[in-house]
N, C-alpha and C. Protein backbone atom coordinates (compact mmCIF):
# COMPACT_ATOMS: atom_id res chain seq x y z
N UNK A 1 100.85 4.88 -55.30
CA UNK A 1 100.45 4.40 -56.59
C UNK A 1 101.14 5.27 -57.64
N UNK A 2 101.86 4.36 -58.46
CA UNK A 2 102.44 5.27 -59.79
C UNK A 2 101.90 5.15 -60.56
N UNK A 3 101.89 5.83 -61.94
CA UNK A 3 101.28 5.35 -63.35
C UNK A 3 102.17 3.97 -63.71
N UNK A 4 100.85 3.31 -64.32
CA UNK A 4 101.57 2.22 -65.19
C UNK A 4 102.29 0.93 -64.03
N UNK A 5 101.54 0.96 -62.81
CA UNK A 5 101.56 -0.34 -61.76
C UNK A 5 101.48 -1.04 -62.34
N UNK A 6 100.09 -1.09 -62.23
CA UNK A 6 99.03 -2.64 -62.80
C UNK A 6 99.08 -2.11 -64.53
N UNK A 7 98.90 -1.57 -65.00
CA UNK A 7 98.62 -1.48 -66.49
C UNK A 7 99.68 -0.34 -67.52
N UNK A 8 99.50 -0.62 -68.53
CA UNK A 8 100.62 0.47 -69.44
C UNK A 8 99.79 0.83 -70.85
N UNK A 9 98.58 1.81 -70.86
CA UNK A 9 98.13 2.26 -71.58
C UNK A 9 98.75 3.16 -72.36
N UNK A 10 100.06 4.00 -71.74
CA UNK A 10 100.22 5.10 -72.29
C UNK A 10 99.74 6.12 -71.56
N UNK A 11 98.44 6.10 -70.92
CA UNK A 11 98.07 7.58 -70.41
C UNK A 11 97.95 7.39 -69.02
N UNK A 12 98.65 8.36 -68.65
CA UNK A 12 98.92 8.02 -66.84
C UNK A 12 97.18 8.44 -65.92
N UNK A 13 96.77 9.14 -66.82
CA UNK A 13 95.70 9.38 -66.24
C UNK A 13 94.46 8.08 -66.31
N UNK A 14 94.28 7.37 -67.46
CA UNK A 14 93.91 5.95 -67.64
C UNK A 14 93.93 5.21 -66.88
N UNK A 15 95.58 5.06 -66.47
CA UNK A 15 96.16 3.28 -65.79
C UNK A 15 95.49 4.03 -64.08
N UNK A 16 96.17 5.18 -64.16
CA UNK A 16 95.61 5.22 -62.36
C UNK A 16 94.05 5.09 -61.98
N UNK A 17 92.91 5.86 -63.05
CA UNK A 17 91.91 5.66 -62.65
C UNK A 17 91.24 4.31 -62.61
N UNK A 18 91.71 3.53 -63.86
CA UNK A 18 91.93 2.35 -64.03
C UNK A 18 91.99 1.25 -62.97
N UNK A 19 93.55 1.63 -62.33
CA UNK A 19 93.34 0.96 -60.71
C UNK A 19 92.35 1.01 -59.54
N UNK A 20 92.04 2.48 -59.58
CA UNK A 20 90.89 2.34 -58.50
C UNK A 20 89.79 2.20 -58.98
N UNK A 21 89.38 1.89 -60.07
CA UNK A 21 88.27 1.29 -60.36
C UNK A 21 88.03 -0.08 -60.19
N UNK A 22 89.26 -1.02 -60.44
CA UNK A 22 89.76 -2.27 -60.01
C UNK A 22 89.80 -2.80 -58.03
N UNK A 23 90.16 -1.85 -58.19
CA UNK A 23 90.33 -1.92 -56.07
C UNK A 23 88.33 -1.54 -55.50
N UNK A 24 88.03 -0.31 -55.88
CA UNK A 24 86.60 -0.19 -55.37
C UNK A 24 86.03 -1.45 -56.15
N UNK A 25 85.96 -1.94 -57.30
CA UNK A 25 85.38 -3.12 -57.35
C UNK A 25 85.80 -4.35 -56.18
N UNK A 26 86.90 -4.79 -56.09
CA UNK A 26 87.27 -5.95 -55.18
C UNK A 26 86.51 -5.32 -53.70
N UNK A 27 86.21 -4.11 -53.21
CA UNK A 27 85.65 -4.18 -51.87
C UNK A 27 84.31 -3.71 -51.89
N UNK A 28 83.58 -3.69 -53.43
CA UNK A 28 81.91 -2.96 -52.95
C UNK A 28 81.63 -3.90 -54.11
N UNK A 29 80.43 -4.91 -53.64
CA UNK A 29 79.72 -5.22 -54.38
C UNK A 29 78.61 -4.31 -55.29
N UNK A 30 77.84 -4.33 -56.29
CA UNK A 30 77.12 -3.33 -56.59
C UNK A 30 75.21 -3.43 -56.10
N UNK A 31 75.35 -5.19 -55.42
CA UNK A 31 74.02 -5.55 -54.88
C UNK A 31 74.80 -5.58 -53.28
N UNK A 32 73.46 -5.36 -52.44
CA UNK A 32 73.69 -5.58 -51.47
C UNK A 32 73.22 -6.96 -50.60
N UNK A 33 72.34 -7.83 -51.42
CA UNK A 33 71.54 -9.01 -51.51
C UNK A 33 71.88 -9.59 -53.31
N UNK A 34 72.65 -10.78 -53.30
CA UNK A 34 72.25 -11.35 -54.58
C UNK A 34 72.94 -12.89 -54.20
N UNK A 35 72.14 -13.51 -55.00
CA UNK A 35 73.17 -14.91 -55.03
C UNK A 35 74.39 -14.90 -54.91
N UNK A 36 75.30 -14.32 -55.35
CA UNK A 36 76.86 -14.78 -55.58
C UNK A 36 77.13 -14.13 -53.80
N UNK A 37 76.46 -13.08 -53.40
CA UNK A 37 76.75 -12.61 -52.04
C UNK A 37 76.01 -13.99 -50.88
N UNK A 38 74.87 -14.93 -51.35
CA UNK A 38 74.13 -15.81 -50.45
C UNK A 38 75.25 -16.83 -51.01
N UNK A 39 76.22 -17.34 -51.53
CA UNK A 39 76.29 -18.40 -51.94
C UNK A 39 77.96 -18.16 -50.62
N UNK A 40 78.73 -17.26 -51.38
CA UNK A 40 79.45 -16.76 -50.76
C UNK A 40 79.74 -16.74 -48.63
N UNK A 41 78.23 -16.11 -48.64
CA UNK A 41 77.62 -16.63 -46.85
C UNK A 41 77.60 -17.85 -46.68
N UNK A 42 77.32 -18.51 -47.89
CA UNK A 42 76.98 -20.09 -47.44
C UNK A 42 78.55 -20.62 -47.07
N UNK A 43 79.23 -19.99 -47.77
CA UNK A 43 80.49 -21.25 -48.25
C UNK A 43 81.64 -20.50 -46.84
N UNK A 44 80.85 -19.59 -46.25
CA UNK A 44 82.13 -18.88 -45.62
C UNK A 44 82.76 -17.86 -45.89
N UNK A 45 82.61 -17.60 -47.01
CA UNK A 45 83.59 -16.34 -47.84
C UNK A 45 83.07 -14.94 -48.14
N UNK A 46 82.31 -14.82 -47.40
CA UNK A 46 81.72 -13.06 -47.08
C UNK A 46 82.83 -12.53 -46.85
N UNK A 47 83.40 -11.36 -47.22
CA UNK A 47 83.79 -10.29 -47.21
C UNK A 47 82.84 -9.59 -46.19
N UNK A 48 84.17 -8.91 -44.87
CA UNK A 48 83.72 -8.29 -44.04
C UNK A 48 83.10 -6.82 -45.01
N UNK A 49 82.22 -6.35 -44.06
CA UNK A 49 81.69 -4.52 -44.79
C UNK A 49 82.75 -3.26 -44.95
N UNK A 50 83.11 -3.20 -45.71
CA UNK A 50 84.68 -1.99 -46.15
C UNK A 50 84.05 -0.59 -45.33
N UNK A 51 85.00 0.16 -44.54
CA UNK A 51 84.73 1.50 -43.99
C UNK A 51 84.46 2.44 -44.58
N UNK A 52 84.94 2.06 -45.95
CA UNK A 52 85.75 2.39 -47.15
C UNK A 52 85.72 2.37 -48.54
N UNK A 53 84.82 3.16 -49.45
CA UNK A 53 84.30 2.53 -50.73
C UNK A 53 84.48 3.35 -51.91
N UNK A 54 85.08 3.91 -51.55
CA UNK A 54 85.46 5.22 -52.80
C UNK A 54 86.71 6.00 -52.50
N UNK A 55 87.43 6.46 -53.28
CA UNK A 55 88.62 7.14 -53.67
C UNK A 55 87.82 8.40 -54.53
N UNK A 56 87.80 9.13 -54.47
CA UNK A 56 87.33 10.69 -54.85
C UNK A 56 88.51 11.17 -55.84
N UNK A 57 87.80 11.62 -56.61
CA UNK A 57 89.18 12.06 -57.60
C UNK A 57 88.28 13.58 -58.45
N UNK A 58 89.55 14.07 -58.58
CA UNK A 58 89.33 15.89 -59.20
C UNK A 58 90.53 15.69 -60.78
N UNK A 59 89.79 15.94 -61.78
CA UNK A 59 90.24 15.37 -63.14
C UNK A 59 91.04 17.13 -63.56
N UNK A 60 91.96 17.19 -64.16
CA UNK A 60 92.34 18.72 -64.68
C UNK A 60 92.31 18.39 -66.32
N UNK A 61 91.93 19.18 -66.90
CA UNK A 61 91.95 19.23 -68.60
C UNK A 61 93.13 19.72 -69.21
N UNK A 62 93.17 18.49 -70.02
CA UNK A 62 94.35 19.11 -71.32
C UNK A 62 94.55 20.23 -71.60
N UNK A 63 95.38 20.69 -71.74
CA UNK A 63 95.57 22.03 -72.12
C UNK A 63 95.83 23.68 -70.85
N UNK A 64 94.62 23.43 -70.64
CA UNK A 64 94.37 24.90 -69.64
C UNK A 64 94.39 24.24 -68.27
N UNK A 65 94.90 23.22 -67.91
CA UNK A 65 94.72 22.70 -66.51
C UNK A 65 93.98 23.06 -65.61
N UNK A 66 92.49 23.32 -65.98
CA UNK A 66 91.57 24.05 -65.21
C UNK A 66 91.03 22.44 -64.64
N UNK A 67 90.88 22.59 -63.55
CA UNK A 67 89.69 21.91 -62.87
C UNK A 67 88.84 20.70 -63.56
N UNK A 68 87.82 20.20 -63.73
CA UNK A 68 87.20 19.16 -64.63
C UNK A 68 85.71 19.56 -63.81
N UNK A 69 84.94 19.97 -64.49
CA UNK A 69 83.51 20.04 -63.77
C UNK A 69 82.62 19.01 -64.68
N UNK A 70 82.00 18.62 -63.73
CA UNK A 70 80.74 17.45 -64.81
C UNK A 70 79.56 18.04 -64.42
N UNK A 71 78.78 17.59 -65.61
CA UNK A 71 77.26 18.07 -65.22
C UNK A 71 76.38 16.45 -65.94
N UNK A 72 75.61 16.32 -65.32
CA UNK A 72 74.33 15.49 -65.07
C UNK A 72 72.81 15.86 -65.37
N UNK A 73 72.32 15.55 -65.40
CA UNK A 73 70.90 15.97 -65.50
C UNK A 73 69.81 14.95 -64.73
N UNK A 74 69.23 15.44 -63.35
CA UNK A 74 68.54 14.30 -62.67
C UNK A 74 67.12 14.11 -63.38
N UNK A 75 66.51 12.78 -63.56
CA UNK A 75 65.70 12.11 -63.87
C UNK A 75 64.61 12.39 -63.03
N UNK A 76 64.23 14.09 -62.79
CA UNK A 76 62.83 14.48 -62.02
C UNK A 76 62.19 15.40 -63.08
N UNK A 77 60.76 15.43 -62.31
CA UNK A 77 59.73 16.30 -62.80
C UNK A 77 60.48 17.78 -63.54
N UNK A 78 61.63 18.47 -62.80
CA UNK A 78 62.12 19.76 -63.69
C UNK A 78 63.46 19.11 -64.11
N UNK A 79 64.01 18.09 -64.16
CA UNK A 79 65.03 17.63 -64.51
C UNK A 79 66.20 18.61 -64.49
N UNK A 80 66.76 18.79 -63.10
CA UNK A 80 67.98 19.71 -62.97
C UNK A 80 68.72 19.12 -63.06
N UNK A 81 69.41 20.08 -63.20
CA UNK A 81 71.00 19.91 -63.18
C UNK A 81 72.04 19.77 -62.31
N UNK A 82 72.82 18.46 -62.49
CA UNK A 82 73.98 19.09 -61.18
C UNK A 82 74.86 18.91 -61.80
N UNK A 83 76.37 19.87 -61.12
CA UNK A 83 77.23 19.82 -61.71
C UNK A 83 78.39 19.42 -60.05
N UNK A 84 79.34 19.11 -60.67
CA UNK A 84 80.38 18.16 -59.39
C UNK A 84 82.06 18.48 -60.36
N UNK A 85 82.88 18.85 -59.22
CA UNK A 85 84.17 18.68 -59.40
C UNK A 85 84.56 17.26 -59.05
N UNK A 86 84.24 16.52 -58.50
CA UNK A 86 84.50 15.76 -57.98
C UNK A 86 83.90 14.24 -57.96
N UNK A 87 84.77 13.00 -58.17
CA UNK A 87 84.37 11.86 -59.51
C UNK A 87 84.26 10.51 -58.40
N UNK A 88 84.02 9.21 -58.68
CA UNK A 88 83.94 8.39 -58.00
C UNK A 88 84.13 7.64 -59.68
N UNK A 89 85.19 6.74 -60.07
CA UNK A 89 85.27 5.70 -60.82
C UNK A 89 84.03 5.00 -60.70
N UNK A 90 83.43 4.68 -61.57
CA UNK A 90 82.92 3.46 -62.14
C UNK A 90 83.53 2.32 -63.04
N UNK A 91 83.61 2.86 -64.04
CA UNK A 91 84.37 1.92 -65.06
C UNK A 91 85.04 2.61 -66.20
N UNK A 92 86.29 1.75 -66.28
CA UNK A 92 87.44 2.11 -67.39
C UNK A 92 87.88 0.96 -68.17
N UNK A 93 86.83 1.70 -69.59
CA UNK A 93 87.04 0.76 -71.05
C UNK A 93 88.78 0.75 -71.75
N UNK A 94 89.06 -0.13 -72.42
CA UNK A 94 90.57 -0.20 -72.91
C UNK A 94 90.40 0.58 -73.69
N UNK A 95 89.59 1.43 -74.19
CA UNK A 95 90.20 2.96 -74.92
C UNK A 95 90.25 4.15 -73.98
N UNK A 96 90.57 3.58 -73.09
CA UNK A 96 90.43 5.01 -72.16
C UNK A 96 89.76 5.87 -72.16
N UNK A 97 88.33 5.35 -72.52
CA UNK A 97 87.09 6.01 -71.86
C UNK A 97 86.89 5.36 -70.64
N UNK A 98 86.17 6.00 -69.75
CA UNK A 98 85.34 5.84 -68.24
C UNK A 98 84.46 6.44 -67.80
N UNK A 99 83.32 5.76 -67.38
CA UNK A 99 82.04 6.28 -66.38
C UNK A 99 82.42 6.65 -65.49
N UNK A 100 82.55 7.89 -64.98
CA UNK A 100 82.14 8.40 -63.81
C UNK A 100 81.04 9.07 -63.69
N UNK A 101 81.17 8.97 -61.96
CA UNK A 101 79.63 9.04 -61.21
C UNK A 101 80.26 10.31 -60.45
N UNK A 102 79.15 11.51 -60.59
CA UNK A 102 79.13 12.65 -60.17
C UNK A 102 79.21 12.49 -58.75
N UNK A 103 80.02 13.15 -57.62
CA UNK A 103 80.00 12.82 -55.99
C UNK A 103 79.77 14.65 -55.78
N UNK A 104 78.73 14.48 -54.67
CA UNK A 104 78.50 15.59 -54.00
C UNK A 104 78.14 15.72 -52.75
N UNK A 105 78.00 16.85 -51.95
CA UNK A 105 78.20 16.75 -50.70
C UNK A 105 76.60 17.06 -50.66
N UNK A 106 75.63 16.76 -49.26
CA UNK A 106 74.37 16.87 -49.41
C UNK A 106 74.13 18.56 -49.41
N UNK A 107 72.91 19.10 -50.53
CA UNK A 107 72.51 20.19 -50.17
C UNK A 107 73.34 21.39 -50.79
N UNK A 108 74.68 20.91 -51.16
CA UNK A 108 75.66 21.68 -51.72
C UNK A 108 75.90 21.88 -52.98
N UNK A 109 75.80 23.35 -53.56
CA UNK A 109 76.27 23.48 -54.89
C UNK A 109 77.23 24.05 -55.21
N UNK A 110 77.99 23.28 -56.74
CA UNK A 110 79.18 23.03 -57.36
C UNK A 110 79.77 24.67 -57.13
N UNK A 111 80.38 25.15 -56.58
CA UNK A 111 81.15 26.33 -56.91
C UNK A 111 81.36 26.05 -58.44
N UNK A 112 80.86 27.66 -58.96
CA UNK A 112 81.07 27.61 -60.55
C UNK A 112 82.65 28.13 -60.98
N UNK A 113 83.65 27.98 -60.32
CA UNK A 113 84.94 28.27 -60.53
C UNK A 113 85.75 27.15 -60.21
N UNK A 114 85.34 27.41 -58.75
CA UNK A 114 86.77 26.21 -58.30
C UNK A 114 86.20 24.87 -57.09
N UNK A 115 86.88 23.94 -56.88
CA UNK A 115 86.36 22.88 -56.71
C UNK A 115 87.40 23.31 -55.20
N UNK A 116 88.44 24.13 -55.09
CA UNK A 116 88.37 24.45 -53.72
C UNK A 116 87.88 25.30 -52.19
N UNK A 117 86.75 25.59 -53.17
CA UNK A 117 85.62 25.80 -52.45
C UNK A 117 84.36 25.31 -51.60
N UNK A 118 84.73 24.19 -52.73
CA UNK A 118 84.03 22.98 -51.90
C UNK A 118 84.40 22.35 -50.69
N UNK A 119 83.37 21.43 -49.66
CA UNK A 119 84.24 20.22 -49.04
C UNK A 119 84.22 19.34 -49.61
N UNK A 120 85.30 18.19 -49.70
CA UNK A 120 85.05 17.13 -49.76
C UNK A 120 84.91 15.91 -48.45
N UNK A 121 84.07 16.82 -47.83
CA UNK A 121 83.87 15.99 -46.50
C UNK A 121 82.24 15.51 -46.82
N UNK A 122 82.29 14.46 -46.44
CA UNK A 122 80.18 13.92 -46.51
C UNK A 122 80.12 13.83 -48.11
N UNK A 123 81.02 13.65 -48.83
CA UNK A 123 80.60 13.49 -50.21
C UNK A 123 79.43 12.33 -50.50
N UNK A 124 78.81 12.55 -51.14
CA UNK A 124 77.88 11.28 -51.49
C UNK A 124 77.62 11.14 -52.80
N UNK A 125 77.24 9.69 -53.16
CA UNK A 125 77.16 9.08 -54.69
C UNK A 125 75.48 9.87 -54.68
N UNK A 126 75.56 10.28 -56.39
CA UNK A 126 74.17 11.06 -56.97
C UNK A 126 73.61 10.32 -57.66
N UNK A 127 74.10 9.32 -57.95
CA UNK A 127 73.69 7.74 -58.79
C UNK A 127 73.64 8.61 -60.29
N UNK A 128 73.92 9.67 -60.62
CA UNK A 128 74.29 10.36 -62.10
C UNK A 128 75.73 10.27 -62.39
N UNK A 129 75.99 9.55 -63.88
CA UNK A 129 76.82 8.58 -64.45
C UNK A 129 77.30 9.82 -65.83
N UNK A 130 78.55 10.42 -66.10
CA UNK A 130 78.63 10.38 -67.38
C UNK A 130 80.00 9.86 -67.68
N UNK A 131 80.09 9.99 -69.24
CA UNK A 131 81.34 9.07 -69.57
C UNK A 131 82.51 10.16 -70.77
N UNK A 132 83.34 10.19 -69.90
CA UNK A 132 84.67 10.40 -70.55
C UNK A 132 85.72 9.94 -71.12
N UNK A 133 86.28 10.95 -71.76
CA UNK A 133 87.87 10.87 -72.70
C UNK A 133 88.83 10.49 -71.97
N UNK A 134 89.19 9.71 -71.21
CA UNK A 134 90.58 10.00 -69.74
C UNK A 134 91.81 10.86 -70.69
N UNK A 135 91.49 10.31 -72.06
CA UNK A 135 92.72 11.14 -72.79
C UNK A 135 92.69 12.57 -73.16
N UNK A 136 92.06 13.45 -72.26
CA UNK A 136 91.25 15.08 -72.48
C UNK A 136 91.97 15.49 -71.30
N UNK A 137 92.68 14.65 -70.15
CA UNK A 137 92.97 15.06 -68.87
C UNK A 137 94.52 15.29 -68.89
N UNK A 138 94.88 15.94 -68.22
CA UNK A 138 96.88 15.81 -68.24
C UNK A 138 97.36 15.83 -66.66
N UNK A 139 95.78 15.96 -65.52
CA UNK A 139 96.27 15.46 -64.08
C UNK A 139 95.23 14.69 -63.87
N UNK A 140 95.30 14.21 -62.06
CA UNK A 140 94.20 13.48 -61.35
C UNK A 140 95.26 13.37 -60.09
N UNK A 141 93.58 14.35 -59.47
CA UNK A 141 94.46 14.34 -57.88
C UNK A 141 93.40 13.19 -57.27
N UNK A 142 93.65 12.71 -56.68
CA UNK A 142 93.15 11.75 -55.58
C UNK A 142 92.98 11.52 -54.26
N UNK A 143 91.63 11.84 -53.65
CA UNK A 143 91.57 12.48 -52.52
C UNK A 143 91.28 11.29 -51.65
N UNK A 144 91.14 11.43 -50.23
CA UNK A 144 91.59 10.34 -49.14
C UNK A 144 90.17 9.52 -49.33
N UNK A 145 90.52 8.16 -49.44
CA UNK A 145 89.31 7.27 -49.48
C UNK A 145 88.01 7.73 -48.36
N UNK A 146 86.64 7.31 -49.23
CA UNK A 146 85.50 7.60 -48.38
C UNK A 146 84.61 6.42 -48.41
N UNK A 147 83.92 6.80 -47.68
CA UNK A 147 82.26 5.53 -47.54
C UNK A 147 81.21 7.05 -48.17
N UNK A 148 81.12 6.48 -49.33
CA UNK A 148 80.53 7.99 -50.12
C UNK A 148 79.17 7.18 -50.59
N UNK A 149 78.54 6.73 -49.36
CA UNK A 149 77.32 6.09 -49.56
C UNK A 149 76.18 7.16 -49.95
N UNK A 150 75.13 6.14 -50.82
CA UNK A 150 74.26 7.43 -51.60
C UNK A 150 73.27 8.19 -50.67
């Protein structure tokens, strides 16, 4: 995948996340039961179950090419915090903003330096969403597709 395949925003970091936000949509529905999935069964046209549902991505910042850490705040009784090097696309608006969804491995916390400290093995979705600048970034590495079920 190069910048500027499918799209020509200008920011290479945009068009690529861009794409795999486009591709994990075509193979993960976001229900796992809904009409358009029963209608679909009816007619024949189920889509087999993907092995495969996420592309993992590590964002570097403008400027100081440090790393990209996100932080979240979970929706409990002490409402902690997590923080994640490491992104799962959701969605990318034509200003090159995008939701991403914090990915973490179970039980594991964010090394407060470097994100190669981490694994990215067993990553899993935290269902915590925030939304970025793609135009704040000047890399995006992209790590080997996962089933980064929650």
């Amino acid at each position: 995948m190069s910048c500027g395949k499918k799209f020509d925003s200008g920011s290479c970091v945009c068009d690529i996340l861009r794409e795999i936000a486009d591709a994990q949509q075509d193979i993960l529905a976001d229900c796992d039961v809904s009409c358009e999935n029963s209608i679909n069964e009816l007619l024949g046209e189920a889509r087999p179950t993907p092995s495969k549902d996420t592309v993992p991505v590590l964002l570097y910042c403008d400027g100081n090419c440090e790393p990209f850490k996100g932080f979240a705040v979970k929706d409990n009784h002490d409402k902690d915090v997590v923080a994640s090097f490491f992104f799962r696309v959701k969605e990318v608006f034509d200003d090159c903003c995008a939701v991403l969804e914090l990915l973490r491995a179970p039980g594991e916390e964010a090394d407060p330096k470097s994100p190669t400290k981490q694994s990215a093995k067993d990553l899993r979705r935290t269902g915590l969403c925030i939304t970025v600048d793609l135009k704040c970034f000047c890399h995006v590495t992209c790590l080997p597709a996962i089933n980064a079920i929650p």
